[in-house]
Structures are given as structure tokens and as C-alpha cells.
C-alpha atoms as a PDB file:
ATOM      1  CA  UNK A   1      95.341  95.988  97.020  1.00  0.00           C
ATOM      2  CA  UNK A   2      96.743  93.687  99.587  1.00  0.00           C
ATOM      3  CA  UNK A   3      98.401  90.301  98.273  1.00  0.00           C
ATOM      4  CA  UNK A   4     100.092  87.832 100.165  1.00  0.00           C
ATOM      5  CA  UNK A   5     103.340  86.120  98.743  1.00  0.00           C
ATOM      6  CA  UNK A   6     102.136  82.586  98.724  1.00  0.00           C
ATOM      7  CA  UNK A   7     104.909  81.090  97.661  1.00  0.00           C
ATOM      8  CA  UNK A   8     108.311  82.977  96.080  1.00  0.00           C
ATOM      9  CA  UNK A   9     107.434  85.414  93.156  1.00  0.00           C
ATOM     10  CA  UNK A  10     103.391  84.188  93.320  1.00  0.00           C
ATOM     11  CA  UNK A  11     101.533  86.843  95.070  1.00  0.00           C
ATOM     12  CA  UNK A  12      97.460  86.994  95.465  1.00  0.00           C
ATOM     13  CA  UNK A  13      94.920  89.176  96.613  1.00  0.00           C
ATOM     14  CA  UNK A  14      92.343  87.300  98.447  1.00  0.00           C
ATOM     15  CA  UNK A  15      89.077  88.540  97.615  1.00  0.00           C
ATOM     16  CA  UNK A  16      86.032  88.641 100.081  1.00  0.00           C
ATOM     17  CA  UNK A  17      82.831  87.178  99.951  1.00  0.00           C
ATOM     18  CA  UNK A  18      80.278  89.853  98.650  1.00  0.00           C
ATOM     19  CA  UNK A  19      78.697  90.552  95.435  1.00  0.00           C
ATOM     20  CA  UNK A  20      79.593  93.693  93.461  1.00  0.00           C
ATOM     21  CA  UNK A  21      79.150  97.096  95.407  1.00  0.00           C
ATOM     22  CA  UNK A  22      80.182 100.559  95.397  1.00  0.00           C
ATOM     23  CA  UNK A  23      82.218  99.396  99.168  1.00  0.00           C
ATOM     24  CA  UNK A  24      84.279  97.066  97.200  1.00  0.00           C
ATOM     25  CA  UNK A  25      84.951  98.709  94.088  1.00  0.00           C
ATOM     26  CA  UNK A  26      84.595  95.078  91.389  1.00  0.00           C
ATOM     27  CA  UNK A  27      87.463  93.343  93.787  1.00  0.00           C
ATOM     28  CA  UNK A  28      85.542  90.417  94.304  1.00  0.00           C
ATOM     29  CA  UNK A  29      87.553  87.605  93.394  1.00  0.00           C
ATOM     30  CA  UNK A  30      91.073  86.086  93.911  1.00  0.00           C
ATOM     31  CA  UNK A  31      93.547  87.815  91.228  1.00  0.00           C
ATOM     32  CA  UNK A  32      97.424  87.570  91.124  1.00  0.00           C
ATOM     33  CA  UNK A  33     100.514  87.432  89.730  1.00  0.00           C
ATOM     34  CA  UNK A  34     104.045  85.444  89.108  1.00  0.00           C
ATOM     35  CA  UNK A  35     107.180  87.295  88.755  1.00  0.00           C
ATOM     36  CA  UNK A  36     110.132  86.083  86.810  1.00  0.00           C
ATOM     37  CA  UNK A  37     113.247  87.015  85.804  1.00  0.00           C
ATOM     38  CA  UNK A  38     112.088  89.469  82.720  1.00  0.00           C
ATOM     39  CA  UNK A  39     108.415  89.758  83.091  1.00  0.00           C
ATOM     40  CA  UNK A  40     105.559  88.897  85.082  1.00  0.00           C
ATOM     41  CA  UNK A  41     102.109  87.129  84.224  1.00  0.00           C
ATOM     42  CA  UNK A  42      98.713  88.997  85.871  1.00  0.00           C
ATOM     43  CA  UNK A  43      96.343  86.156  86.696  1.00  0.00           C
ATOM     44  CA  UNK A  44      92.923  87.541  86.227  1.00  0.00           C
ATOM     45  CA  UNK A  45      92.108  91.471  86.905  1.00  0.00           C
ATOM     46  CA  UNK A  46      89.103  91.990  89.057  1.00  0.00           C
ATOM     47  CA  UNK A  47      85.401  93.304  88.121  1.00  0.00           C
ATOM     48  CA  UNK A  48      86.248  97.198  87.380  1.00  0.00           C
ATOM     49  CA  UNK A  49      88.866  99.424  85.878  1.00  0.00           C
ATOM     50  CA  UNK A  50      89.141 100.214  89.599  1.00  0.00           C
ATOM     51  CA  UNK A  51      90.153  96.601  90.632  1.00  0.00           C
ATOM     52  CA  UNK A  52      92.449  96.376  88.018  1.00  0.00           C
ATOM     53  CA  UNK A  53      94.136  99.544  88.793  1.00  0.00           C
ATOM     54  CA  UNK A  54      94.697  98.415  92.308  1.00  0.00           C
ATOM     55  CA  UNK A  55      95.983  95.206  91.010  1.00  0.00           C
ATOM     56  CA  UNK A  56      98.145  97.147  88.652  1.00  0.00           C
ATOM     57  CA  UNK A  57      99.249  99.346  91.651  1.00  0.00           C
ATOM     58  CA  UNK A  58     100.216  96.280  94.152  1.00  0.00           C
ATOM     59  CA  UNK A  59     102.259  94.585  90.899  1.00  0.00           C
ATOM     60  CA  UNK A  60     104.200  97.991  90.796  1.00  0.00           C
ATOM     61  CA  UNK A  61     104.894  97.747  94.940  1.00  0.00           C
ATOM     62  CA  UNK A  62     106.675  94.366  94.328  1.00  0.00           C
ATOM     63  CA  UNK A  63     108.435  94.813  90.659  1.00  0.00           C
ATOM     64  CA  UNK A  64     109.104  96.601  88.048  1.00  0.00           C
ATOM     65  CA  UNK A  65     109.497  94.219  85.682  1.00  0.00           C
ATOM     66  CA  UNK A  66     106.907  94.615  82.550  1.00  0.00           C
ATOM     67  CA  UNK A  67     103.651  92.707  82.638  1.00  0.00           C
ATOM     68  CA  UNK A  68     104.212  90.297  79.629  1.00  0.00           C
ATOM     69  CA  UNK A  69     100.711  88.817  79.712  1.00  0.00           C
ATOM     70  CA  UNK A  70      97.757  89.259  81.578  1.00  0.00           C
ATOM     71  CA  UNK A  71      95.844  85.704  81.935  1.00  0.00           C
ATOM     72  CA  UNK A  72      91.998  85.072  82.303  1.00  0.00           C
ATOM     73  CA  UNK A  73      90.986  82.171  84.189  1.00  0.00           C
ATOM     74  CA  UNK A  74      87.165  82.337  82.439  1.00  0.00           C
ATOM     75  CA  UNK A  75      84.978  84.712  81.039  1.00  0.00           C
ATOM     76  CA  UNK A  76      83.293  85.928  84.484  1.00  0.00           C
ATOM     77  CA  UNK A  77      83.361  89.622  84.914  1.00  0.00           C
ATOM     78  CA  UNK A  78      84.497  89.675  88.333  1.00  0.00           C
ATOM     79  CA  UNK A  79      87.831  88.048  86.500  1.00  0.00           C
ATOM     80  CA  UNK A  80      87.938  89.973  83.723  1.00  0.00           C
ATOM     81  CA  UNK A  81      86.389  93.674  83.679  1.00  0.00           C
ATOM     82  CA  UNK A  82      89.488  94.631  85.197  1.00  0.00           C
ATOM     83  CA  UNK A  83      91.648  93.984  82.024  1.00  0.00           C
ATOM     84  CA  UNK A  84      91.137  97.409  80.823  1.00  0.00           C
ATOM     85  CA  UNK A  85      93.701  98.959  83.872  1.00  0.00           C
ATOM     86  CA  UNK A  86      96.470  96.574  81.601  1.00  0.00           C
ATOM     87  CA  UNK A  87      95.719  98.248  78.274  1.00  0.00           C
ATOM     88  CA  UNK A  88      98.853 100.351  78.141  1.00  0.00           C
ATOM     89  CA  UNK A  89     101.478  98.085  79.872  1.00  0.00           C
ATOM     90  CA  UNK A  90     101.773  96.260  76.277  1.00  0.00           C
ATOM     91  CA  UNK A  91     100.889  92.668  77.482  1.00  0.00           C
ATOM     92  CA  UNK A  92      99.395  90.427  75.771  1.00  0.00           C
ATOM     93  CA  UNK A  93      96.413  88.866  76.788  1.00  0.00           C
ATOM     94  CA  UNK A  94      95.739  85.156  77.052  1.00  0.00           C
ATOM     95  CA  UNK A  95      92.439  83.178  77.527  1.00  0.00           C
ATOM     96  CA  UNK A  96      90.853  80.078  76.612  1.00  0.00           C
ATOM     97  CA  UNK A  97      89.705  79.121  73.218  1.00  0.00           C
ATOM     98  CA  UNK A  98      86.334  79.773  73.590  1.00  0.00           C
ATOM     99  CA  UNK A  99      86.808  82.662  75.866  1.00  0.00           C
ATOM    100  CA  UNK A 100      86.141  85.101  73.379  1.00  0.00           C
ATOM    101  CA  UNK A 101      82.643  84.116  72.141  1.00  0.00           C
ATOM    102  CA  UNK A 102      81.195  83.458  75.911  1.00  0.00           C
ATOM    103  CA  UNK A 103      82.170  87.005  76.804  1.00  0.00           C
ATOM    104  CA  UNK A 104      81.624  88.153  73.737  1.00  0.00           C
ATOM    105  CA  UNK A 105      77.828  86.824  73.947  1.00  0.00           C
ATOM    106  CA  UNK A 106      77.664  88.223  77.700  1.00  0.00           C
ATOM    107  CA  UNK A 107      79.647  91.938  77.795  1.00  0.00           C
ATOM    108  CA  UNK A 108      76.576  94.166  77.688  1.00  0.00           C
ATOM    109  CA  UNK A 109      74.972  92.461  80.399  1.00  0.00           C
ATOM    110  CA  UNK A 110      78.178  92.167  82.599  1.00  0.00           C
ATOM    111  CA  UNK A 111      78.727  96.032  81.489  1.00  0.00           C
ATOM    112  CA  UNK A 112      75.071  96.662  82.020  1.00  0.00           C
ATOM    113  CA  UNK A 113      75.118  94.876  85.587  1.00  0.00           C
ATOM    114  CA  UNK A 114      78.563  96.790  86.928  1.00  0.00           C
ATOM    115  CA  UNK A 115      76.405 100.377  85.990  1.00  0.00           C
ATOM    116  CA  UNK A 116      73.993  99.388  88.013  1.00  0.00           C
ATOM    117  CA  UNK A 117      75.598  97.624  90.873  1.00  0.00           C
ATOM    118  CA  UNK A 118      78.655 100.154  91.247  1.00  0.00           C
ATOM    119  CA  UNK A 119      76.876 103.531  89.957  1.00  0.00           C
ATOM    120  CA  UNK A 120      78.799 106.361  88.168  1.00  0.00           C
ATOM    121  CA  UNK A 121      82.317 105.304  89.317  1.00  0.00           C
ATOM    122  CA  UNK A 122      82.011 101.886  87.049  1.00  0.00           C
ATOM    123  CA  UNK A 123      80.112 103.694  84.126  1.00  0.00           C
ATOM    124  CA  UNK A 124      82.683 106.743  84.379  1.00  0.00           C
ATOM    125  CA  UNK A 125      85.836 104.093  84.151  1.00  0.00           C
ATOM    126  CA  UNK A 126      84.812 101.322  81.991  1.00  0.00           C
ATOM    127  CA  UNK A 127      83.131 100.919  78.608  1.00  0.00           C
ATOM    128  CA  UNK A 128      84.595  97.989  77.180  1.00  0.00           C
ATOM    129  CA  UNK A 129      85.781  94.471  77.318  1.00  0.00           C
ATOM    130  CA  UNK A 130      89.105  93.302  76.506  1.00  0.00           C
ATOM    131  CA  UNK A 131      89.300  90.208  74.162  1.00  0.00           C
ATOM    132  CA  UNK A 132      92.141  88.007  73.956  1.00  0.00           C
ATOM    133  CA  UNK A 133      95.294  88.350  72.168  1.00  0.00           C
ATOM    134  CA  UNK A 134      96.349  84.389  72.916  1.00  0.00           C
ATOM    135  CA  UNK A 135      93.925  81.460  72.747  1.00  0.00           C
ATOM    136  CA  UNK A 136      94.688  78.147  74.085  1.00  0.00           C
ATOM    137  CA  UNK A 137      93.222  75.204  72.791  1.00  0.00           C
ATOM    138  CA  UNK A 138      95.429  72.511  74.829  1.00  0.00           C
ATOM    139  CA  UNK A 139      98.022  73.161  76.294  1.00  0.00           C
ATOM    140  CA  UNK A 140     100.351  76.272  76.237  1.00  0.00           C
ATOM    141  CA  UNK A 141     103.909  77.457  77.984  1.00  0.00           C
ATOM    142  CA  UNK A 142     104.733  81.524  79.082  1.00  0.00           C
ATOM    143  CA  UNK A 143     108.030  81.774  79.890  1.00  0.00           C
ATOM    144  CA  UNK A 144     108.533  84.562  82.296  1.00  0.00           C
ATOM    145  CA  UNK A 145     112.384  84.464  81.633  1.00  0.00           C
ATOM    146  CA  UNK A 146     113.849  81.444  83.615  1.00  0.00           C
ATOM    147  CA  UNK A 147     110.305  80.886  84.974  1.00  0.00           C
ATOM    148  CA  UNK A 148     107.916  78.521  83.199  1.00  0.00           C
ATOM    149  CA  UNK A 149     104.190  78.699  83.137  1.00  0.00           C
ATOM    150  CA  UNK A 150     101.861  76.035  81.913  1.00  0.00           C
ATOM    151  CA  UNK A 151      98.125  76.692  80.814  1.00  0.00           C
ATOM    152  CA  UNK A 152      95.612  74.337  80.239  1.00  0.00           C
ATOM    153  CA  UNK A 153      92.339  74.471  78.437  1.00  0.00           C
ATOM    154  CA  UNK A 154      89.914  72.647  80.839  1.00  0.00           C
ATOM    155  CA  UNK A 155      86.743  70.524  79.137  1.00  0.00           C
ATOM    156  CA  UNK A 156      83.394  72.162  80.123  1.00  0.00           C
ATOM    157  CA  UNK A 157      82.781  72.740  83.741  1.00  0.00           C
ATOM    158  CA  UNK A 158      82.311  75.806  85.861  1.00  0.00           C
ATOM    159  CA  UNK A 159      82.271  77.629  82.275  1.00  0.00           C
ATOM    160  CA  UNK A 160      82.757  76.517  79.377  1.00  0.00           C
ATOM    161  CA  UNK A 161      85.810  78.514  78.834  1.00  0.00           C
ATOM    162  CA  UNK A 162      87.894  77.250  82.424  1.00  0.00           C
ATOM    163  CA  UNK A 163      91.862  77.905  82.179  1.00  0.00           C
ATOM    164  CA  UNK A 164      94.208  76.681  84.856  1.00  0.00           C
ATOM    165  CA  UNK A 165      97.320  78.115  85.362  1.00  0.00           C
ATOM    166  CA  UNK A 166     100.741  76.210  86.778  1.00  0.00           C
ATOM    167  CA  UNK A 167     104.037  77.686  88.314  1.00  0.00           C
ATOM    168  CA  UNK A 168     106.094  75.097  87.764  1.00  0.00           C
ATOM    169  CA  UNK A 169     109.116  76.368  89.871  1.00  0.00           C
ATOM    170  CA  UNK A 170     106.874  76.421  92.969  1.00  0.00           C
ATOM    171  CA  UNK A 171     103.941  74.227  92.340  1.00  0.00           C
ATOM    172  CA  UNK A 172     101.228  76.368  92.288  1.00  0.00           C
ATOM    173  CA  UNK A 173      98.177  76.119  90.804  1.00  0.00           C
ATOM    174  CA  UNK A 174      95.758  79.009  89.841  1.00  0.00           C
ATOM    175  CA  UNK A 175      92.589  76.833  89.338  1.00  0.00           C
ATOM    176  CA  UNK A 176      90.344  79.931  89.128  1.00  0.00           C
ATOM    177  CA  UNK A 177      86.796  79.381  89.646  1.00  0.00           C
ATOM    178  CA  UNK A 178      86.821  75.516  89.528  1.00  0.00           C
ATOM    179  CA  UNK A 179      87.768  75.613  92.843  1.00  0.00           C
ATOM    180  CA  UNK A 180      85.695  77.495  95.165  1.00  0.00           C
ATOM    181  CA  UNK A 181      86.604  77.537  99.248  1.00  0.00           C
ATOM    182  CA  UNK A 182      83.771  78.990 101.446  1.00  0.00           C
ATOM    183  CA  UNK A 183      81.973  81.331  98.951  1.00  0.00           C
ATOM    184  CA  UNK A 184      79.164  78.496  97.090  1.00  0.00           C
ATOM    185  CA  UNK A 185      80.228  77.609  94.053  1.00  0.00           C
ATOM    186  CA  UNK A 186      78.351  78.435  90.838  1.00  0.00           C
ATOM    187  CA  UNK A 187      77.412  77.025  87.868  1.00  0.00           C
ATOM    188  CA  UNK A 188      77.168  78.623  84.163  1.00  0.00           C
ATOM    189  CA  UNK A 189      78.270  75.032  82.246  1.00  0.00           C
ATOM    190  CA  UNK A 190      77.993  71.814  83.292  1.00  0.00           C
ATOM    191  CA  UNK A 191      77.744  70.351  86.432  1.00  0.00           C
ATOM    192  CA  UNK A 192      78.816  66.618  84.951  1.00  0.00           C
ATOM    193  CA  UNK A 193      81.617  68.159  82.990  1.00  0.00           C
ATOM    194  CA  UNK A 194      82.809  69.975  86.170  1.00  0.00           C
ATOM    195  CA  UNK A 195      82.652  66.780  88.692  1.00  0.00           C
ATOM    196  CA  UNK A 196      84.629  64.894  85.626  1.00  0.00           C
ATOM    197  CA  UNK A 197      87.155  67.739  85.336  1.00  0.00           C
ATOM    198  CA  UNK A 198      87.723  67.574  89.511  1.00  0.00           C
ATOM    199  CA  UNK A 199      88.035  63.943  89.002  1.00  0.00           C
ATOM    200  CA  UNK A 200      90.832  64.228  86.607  1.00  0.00           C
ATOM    201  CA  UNK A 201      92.027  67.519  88.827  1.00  0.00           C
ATOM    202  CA  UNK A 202      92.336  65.314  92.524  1.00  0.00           C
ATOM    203  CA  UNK A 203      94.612  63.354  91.105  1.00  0.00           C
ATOM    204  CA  UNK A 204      97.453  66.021  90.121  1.00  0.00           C
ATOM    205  CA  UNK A 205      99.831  66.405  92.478  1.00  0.00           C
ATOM    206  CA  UNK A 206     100.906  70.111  93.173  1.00  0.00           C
ATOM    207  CA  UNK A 207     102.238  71.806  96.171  1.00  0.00           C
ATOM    208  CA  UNK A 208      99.449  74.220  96.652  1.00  0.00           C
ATOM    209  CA  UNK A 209      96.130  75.656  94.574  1.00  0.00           C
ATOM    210  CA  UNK A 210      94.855  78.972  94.729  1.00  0.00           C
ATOM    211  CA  UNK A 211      91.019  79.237  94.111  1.00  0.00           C
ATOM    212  CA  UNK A 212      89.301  81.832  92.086  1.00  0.00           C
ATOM    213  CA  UNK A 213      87.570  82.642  95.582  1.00  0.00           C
ATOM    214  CA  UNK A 214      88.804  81.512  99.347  1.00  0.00           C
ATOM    215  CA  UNK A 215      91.611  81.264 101.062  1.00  0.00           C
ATOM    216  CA  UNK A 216      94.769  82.061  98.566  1.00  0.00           C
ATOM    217  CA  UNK A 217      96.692  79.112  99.437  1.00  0.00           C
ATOM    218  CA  UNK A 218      94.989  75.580 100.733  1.00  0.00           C
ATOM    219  CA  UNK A 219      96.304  71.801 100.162  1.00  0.00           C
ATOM    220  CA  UNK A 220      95.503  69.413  97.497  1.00  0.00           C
ATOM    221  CA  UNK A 221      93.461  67.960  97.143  1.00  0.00           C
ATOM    222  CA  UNK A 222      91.592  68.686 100.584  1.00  0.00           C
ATOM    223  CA  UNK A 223      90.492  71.710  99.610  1.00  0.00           C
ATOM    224  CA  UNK A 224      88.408  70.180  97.008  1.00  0.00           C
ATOM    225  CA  UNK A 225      86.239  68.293  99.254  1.00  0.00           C
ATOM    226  CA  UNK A 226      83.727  70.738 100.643  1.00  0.00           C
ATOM    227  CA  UNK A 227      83.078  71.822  96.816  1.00  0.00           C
ATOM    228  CA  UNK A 228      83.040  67.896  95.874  1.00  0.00           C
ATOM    229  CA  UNK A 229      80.105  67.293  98.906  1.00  0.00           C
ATOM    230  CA  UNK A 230      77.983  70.455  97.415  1.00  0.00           C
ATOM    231  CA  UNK A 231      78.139  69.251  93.650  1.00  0.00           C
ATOM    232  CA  UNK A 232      77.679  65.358  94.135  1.00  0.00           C
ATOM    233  CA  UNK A 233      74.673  66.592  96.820  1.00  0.00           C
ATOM    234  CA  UNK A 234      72.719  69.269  94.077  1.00  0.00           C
ATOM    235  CA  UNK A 235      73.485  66.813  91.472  1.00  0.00           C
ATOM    236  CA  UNK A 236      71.849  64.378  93.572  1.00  0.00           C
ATOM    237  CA  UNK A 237      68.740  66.451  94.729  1.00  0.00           C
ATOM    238  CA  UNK A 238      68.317  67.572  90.836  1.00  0.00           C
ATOM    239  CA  UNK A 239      68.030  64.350  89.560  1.00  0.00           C
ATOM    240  CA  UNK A 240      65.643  63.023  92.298  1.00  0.00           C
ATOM    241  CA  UNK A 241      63.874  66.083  91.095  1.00  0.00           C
ATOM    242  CA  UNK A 242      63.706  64.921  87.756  1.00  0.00           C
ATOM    243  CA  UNK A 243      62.566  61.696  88.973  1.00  0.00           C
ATOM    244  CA  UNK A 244      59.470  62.845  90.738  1.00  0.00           C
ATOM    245  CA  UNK A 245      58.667  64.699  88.085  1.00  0.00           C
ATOM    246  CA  UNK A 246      59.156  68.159  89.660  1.00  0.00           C
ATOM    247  CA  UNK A 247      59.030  71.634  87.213  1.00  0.00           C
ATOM    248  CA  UNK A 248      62.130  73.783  86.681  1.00  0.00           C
ATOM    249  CA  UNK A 249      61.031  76.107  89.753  1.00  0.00           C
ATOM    250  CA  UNK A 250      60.215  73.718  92.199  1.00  0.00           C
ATOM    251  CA  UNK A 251      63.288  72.503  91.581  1.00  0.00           C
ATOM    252  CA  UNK A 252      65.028  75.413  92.020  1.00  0.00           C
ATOM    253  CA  UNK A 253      63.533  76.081  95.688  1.00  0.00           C
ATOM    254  CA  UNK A 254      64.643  72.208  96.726  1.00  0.00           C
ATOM    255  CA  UNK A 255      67.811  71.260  95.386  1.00  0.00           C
ATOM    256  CA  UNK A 256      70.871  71.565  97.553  1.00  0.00           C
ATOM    257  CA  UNK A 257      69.214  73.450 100.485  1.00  0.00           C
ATOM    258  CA  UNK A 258      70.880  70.761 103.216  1.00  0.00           C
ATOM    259  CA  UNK A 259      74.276  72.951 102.751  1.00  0.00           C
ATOM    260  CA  UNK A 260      73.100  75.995 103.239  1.00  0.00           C
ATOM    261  CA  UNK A 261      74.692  76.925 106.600  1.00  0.00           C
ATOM    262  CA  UNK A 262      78.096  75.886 104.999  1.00  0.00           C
ATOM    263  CA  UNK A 263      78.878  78.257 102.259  1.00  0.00           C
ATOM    264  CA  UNK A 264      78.692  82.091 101.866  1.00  0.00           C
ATOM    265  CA  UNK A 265      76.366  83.510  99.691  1.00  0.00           C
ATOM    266  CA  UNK A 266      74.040  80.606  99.071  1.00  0.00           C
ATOM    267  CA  UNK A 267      70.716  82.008  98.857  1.00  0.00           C
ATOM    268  CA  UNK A 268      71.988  84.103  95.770  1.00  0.00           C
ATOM    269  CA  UNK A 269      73.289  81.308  93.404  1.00  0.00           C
ATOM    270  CA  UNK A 270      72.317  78.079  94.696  1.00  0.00           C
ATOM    271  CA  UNK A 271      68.714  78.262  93.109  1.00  0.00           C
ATOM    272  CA  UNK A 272      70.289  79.630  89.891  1.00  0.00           C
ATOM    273  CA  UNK A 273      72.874  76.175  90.383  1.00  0.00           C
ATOM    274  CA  UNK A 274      69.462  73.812  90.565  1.00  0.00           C
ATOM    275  CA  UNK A 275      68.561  75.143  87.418  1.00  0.00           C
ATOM    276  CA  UNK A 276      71.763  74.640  85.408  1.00  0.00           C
ATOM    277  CA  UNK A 277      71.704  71.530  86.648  1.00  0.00           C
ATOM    278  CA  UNK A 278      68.272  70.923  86.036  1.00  0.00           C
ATOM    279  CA  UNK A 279      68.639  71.911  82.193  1.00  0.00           C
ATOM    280  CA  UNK A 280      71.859  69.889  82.039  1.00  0.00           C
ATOM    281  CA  UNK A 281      70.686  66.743  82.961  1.00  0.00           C
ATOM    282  CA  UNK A 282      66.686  67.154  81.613  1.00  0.00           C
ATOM    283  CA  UNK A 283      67.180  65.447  78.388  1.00  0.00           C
ATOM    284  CA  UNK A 284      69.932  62.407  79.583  1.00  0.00           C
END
């Protein structure tokens, strides 16, 4: 697995835009990692054992230093299948407080989905989840030896389960997937909770972010902005919806469709988007 050094001891694989396929083997989304002094911190793991193992592999090309924790941005499968590659490196794995019931609600479909996306190779390598060893509730420090990172438990947004993680020796922010660059963002919480969290999120000042999908490294907080046009605009279309009186499908087929030429894979989430949004904002 290819990852890039973004900044000194913070290395990331950028994932490309496609949906879970045999080609890809479940690396479809930004992972990484931080290396300190004693240990290093895995930041997310991929969709498959096979993802995981590659991460595993490219952490092993820069260091051997043990992997102290392995960190999951959200409950998302192509974040977290990949956890299982980590079992035997005796880290300890972190997530949000509420991480545990939201995948714990979704594994057999996420399981059920990588069988039949990925064929025998996923069904042959995986049959579990990993749950979390760590829950954060607030706030939380890993110390890496000499090398300080900060988690935060995020309100409801993307998910409902959203961790950011901080290198404070560098400035960098893992932001996992509330920040998407180029691939359409999706929705499986709330899309007022997530346009309040990037409210609160501009305002932090950080030397670079690294999205859950997109380029590894981009500014703050420019690289919010496409993502901040696409939310405000579905929000806006979904509400106009509501307004006229429109049904959940019709909806569906409307909302959002003046960005579709901006953002890769928008035909396959940005109807499912219109109706999150359309069931968050029904009853306000």
C-alpha cells in the first residue's frame, strides 16, 4: 500500500474513488498512521482483512516500532473491516463512544455486503468485526512516546459516532469522513449536526487536514468549501421539498442534482443523502 509522508512521522494512503470491488481489494478510503518515539497509532484500517494487511505491511516498510493503538474515525466499513489484520500486534483499539452500538447494529450487513461485493477472497479472510477496546466520550490524549495525540468525540454529523484525530507536533488533522474532497460526501446522521460541527471545525486552526477520502493533505479551511456548497445546497433543495409538499422519493430524484458534475460518485449516494436529509428535517 502506497502512503505518502505528509508531514514527519504522519504517513497516508490515499484511497481512490470507487466502491468496493474485487480490483481494489476493501482499500477504499484514506487510512494512516503517526509514528513516535515508542509506538505508532493506525488511523483507520480499510474495508477487508486484505486492506488492513497492506496497511499493516506499509507500517512495517517505515518502522518497527509496535502499533500501540489502532484508531477508528467512525463506524463505516470501508474504515473499519480492516481492523482484523491488527488482531495480533497487541494494540488496543480506540473509537468513539457510541461506536460500538452503530457497528454493532450494522456488522452483518457490512459483512453481508463485502461477500457479495468482493466474492470468496472477503468471505475466505474476514468473519468478524472488531469492537473497541477505548471509548471516548470527550476528549482523550495517546501518547506515542514524546508524541502527543488528541481525540475528540464529534456531536452527530456524518455518523453519529465521528472521531477526529490531532498530531499535535505537526498539526495534522485526521478528520475522517467529515471531510470529504472530490468523492460526494454522504450522509448516515445528520445533515444539521454535520453543517454545525464544520462550523465549529472552520474555525480551528491546524496546519493541514487529511480527509477520510481525497487528496491526503489540503489547507484549512479551503478544503472545506466544496463540501460546505454541496450540504448548504441539498439542505436547501430538501427543505424546498418539504415545502411543496413533495414525497420521500420525489425528493430523492430532485435534491442536490445542480452538483452533479462536481463530485465523484454522485449518482450512488446523493439520492440516499436527499433522504437522510429528508427524514432529518420532516418533523422540525
Amino acid at each position: 500500500m502506497p502512503t505518502d509522508e505528509i508531514a514527519p512521522g504522519v504517513f497516508v494512503y490515499q484511497a481512490p474513488y470507487q466502491l468496493l470491488a474485487p480490483s481494489n481489494g476493501g482499500a477504499i478510503a484514506n487510512v494512516g498512521f503517526i509514528v513516535g518515539r515508542d509506538a505508532v497509532a493506525v488511523i483507520d484500517a480499510g474495508n477487508s482483512r486484505q486492506a488492513g494487511e497492506r496497511l499493516l505491511a506499509a507500517v512495517r516498510a517505515r518502522t518497527a516500532l509496535p502499533i500501540r493503538y489502532v484508531i477508528n474515525t467512525h463506524m463505516h466499513p470501508d474504515h473499519v473491516l480492516g481492523d482484523v489484520a491488527f488482531r495480533g500486534e497487541g494494540a488496543k483499539f480506540v473509537a468513539h463512544e457510541r461506536f460500538r452500538a452503530a457497528l454493532a447494529a450494522r456488522a452483518q450487513s457490512y459483512l453481508d455486503a463485502g461477500k457479495r461485493e468482493m466474492g470468496p477472497d472477503f468471505s475466505e479472510t474476514i468473519a468478524d468485526v472488531v469492537m473497541p477496546d477505548i471509548t471516548v466520550a470527550g476528549r482523550m490524549d495517546l501518547d506515542l512516546g514524546g508524541r502527543i495525540i488528541e481525540l475528540e468525540a464529534e456531536p452527530e454529523a456524518h455518523t453519529d459516532n465521528d472521531l477526529t484525530v490531532f498530531d499535535r507536533q505537526t498539526g495534522t488533522w485526521f478528520l475522517g469522513d467529515l471531510l470529504f474532497i472530490g468523492h460526494v460526501p454522504t450522509i448516515d446522521g445528520s445533515i444539521d449536526g454535520w453543517l454545525k460541527v464544520m462550523k465549529t471545525a472552520r474555525e480551528r486552526r491546524v496546519a493541514r487536514v487529511s480527509p477520510g477520502h481525497g487528496p491526503a493533505s489540503a489547507k484549512w479551511p479551503e478544503a472545506l468549501e466544496p463540501q460546505q456548497r454541496y450540504l448548504d445546497g441539498l439542505r436547501k433543495d430538501v427543505a424546498k421539498a418539504l415545502d411543496d409538499g413533495l414525497d420521500l422519493r420525489e425528493a430523492s430524484e430532485k435534491a442536490g442534482l445542480s452538483e452533479r458534475d462536481g463530485w465523484a460518485l454522485f449518482d450512488e449516494f446523493n439520492a440516499r443523502n436527499a433522504i437522510e436529509a429528508y427524514k432529518d428535517l420532516e418533523w422540525r
